[in-house]
PDB file of N, CA and C in Angstrom:
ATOM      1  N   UNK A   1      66.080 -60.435 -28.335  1.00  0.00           N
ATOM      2  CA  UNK A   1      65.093 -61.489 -28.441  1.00  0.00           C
ATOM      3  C   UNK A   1      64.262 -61.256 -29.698  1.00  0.00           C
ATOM      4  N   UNK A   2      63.586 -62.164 -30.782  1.00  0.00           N
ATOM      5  CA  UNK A   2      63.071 -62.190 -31.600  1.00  0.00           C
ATOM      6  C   UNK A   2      61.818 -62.189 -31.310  1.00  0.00           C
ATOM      7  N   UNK A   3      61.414 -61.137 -31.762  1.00  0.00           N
ATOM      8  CA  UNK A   3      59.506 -62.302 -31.731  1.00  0.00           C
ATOM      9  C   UNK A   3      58.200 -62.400 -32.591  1.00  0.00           C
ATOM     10  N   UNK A   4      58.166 -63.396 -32.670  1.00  0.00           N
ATOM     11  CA  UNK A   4      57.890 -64.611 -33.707  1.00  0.00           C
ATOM     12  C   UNK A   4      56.269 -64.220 -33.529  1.00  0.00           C
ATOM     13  N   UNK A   5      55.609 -64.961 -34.267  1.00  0.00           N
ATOM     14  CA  UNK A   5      53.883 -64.732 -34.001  1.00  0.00           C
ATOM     15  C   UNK A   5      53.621 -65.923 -32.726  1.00  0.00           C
ATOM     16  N   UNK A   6      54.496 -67.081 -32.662  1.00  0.00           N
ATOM     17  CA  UNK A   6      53.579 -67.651 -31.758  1.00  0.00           C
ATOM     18  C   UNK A   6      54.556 -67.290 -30.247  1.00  0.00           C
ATOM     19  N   UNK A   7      55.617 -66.619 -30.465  1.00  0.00           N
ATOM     20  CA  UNK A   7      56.307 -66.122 -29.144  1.00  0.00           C
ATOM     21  C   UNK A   7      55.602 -65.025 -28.575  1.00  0.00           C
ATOM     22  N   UNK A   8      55.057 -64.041 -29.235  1.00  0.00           N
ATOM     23  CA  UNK A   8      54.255 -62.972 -29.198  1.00  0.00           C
ATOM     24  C   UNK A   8      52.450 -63.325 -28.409  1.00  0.00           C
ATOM     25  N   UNK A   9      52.264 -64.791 -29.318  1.00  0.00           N
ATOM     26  CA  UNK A   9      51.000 -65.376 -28.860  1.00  0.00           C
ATOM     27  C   UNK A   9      51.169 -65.766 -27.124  1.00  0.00           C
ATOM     28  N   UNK A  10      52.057 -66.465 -27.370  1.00  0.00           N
ATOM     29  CA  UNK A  10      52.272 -67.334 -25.418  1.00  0.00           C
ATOM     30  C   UNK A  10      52.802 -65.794 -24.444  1.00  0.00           C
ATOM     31  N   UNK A  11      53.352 -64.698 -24.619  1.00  0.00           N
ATOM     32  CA  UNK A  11      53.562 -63.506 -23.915  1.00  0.00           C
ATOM     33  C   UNK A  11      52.176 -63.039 -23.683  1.00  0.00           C
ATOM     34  N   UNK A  12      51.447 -62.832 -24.905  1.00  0.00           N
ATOM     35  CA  UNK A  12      50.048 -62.533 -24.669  1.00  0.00           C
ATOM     36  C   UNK A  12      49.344 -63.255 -23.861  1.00  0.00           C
ATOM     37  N   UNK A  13      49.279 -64.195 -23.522  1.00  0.00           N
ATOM     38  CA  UNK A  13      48.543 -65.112 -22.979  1.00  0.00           C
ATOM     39  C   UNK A  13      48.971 -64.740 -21.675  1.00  0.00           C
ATOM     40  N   UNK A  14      50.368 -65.366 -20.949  1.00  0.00           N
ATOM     41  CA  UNK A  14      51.029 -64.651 -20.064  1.00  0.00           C
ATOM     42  C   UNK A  14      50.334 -63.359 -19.435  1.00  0.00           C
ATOM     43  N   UNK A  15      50.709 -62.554 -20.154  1.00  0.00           N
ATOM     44  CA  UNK A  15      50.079 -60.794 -19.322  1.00  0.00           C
ATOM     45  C   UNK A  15      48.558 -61.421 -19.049  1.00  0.00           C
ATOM     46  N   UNK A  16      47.670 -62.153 -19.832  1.00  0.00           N
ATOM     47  CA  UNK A  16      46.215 -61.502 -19.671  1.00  0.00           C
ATOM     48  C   UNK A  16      45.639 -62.251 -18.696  1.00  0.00           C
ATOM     49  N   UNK A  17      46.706 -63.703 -18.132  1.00  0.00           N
ATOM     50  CA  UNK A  17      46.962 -64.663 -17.041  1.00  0.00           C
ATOM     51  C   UNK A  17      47.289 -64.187 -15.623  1.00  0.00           C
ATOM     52  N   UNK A  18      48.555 -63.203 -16.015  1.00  0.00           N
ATOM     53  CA  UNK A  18      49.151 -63.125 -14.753  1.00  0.00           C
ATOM     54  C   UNK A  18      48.201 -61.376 -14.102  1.00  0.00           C
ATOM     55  N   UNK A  19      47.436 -60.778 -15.007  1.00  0.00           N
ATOM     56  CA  UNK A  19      46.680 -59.421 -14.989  1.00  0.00           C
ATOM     57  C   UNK A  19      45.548 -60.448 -14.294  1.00  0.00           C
ATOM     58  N   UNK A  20      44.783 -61.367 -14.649  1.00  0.00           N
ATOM     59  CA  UNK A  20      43.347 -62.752 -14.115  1.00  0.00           C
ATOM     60  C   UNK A  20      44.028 -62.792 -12.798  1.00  0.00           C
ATOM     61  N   UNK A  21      45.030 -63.505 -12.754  1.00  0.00           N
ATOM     62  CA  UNK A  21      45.476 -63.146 -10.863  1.00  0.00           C
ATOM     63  C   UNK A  21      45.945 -62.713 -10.231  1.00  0.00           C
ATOM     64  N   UNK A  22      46.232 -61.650 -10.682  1.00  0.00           N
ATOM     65  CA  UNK A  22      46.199 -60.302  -9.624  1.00  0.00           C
ATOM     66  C   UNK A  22      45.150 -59.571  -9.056  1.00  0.00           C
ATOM     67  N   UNK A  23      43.767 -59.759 -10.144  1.00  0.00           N
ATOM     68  CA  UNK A  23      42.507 -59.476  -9.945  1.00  0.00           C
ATOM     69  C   UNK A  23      42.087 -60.399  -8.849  1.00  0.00           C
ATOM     70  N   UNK A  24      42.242 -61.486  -9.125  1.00  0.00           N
ATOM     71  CA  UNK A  24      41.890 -62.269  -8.056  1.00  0.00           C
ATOM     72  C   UNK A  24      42.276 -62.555  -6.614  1.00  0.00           C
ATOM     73  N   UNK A  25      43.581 -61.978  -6.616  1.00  0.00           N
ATOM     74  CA  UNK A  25      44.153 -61.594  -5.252  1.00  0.00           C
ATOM     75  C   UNK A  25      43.572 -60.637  -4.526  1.00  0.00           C
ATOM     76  N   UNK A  26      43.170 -59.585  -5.914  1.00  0.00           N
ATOM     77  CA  UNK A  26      42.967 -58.200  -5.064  1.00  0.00           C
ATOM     78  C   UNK A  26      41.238 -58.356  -4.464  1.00  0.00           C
ATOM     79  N   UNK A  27      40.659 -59.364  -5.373  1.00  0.00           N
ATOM     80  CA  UNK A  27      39.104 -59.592  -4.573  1.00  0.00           C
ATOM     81  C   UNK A  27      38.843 -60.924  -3.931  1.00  0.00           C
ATOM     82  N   UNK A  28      40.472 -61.052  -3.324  1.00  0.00           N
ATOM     83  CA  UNK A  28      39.970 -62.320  -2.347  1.00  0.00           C
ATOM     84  C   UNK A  28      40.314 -61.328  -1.183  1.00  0.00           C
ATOM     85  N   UNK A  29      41.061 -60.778  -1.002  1.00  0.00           N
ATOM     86  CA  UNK A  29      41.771 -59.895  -0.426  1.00  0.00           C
ATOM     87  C   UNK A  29      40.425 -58.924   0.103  1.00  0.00           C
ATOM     88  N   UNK A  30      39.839 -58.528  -1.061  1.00  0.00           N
ATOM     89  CA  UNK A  30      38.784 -57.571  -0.092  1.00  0.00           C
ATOM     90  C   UNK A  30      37.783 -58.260   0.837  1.00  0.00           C
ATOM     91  N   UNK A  31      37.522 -59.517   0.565  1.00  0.00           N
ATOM     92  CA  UNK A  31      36.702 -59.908   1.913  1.00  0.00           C
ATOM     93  C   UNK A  31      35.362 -60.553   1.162  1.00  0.00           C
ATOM     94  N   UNK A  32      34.892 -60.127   0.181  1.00  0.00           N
ATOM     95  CA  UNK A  32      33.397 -60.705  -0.632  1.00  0.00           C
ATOM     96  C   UNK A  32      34.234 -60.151  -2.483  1.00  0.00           C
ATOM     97  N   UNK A  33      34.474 -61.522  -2.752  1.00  0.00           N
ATOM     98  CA  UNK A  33      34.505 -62.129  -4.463  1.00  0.00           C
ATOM     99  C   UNK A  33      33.147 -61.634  -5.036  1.00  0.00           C
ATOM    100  N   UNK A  34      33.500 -61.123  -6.099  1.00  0.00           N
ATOM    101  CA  UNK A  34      32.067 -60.649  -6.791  1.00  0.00           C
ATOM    102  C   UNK A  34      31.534 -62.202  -7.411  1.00  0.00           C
ATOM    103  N   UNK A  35      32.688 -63.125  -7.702  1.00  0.00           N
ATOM    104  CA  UNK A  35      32.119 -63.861  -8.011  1.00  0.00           C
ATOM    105  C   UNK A  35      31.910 -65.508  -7.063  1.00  0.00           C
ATOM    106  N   UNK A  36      32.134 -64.658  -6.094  1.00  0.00           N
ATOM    107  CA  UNK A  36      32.403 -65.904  -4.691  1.00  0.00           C
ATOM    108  C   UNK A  36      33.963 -66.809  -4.604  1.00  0.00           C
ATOM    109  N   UNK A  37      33.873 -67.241  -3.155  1.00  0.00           N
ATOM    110  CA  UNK A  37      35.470 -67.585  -2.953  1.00  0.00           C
ATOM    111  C   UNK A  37      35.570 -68.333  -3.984  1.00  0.00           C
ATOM    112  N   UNK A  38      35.140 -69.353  -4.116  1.00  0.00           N
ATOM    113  CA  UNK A  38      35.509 -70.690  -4.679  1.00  0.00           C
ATOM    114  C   UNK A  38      35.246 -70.764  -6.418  1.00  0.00           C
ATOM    115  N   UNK A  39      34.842 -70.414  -7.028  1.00  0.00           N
ATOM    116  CA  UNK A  39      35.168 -69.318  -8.329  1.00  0.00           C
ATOM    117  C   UNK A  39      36.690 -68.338  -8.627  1.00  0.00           C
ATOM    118  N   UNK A  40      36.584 -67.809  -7.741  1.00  0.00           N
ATOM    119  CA  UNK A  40      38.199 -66.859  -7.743  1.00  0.00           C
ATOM    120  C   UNK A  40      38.911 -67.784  -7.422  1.00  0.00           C
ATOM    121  N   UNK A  41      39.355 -68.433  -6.279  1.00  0.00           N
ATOM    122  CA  UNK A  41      40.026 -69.329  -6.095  1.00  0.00           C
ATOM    123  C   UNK A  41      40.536 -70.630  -7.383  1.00  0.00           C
ATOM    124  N   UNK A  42      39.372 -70.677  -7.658  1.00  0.00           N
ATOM    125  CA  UNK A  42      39.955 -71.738  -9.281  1.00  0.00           C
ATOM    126  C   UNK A  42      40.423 -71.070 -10.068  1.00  0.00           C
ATOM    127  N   UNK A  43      39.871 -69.722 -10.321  1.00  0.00           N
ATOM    128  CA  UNK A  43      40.562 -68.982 -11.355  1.00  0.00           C
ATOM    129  C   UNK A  43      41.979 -68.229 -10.872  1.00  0.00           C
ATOM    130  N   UNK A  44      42.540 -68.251  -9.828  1.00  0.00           N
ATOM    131  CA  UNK A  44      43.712 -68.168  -9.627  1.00  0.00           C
ATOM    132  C   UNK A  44      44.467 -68.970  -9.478  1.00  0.00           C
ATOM    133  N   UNK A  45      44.287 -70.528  -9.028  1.00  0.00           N
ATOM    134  CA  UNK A  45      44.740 -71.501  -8.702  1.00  0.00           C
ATOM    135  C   UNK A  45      45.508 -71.914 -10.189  1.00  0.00           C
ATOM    136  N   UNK A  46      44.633 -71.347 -11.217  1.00  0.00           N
ATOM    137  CA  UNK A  46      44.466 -72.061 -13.137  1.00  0.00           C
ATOM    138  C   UNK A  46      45.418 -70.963 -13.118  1.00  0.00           C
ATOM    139  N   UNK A  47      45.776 -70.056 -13.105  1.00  0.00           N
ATOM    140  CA  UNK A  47      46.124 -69.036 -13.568  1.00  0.00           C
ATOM    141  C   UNK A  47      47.415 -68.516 -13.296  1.00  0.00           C
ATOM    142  N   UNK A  48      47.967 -68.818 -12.235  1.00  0.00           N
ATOM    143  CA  UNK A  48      49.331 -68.852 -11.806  1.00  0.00           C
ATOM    144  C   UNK A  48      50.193 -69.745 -12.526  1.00  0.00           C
ATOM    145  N   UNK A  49      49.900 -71.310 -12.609  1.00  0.00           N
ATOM    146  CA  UNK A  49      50.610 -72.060 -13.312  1.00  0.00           C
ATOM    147  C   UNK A  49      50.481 -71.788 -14.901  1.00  0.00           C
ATOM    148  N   UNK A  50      49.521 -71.465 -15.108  1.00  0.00           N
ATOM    149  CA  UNK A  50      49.644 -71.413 -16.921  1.00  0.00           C
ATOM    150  C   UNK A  50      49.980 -69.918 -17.562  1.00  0.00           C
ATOM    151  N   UNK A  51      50.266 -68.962 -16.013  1.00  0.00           N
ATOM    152  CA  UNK A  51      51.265 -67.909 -16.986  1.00  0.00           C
ATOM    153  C   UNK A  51      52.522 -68.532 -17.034  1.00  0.00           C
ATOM    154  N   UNK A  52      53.238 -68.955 -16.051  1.00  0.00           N
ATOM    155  CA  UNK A  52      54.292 -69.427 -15.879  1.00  0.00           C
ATOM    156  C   UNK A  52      54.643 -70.047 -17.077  1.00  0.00           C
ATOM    157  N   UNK A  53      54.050 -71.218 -17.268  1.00  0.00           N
ATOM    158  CA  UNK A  53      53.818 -72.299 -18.102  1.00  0.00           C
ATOM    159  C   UNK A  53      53.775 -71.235 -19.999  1.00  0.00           C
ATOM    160  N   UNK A  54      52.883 -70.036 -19.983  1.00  0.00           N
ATOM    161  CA  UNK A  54      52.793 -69.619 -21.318  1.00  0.00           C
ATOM    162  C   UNK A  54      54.303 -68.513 -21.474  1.00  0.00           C
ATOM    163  N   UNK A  55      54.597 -68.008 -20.313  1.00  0.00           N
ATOM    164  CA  UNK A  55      55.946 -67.650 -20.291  1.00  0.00           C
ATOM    165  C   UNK A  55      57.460 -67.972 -20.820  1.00  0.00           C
ATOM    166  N   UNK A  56      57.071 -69.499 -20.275  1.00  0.00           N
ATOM    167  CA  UNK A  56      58.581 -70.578 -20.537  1.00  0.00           C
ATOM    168  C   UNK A  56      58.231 -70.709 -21.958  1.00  0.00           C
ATOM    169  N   UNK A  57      56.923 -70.805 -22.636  1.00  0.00           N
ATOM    170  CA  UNK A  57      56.916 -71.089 -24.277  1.00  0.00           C
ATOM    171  C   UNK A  57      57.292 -70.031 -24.644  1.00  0.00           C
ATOM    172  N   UNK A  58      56.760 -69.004 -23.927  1.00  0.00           N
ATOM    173  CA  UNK A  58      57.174 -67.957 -25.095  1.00  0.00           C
ATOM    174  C   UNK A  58      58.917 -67.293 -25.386  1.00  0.00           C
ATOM    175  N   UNK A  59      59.438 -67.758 -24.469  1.00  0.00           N
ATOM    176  CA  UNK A  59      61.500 -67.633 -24.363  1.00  0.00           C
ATOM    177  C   UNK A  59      61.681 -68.736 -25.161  1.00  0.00           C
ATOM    178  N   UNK A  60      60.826 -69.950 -25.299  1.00  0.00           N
ATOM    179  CA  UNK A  60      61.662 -70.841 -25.515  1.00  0.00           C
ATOM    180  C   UNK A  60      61.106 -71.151 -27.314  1.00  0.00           C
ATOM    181  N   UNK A  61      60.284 -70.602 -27.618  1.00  0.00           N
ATOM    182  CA  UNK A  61      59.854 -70.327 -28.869  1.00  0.00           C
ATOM    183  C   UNK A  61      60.684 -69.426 -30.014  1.00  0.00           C
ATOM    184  N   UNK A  62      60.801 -67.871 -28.963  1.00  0.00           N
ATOM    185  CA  UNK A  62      61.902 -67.249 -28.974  1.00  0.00           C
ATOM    186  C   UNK A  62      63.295 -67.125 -29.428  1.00  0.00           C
ATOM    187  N   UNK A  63      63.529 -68.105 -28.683  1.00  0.00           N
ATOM    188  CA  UNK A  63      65.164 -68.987 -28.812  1.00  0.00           C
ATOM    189  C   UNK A  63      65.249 -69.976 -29.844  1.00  0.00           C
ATOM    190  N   UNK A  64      64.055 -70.460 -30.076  1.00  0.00           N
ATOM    191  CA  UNK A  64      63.957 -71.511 -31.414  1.00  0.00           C
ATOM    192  C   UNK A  64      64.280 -70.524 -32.627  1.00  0.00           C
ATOM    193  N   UNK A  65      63.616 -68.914 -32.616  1.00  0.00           N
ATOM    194  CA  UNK A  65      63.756 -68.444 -33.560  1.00  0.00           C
ATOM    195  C   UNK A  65      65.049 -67.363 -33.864  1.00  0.00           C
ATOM    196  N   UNK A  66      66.143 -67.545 -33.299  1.00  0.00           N
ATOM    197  CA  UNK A  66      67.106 -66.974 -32.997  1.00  0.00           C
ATOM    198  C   UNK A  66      67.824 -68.137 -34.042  1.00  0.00           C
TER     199      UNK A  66
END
């Protein structure tokens, strides 16, 4: 796989997305959100789809540069 500055950019994004909700699992999970349910909850709700979403750019950016 090649990687390009903006394939490199959407991977980055990815990790620092899919690292945002795992955090957020792990403090819904404990019982009291430091920053309350419904705060974490958006920020995981946002955060699942747009690693996904910065993932598929970044293979498919990738593959453009192949």
């Amino acid at each position: 796989m090649v990687a390009t500055p903006k394939s490199s950019l959407f991977l980055g994004l990815c990790c620092i997305l899919a690292i945002a909700a795992t955090g957020c699992v792990f403090e819904l999970s404990s019982g009291a959100p430091q920053l309350g349910s419904g705060p974490t909850g958006a920020i995981l709700a946002l955060s699942i789809p747009s690693s996904i979403l910065c993932f598929v750019l970044a293979v498919r950016a990738a593959r453009e540069a192949m």
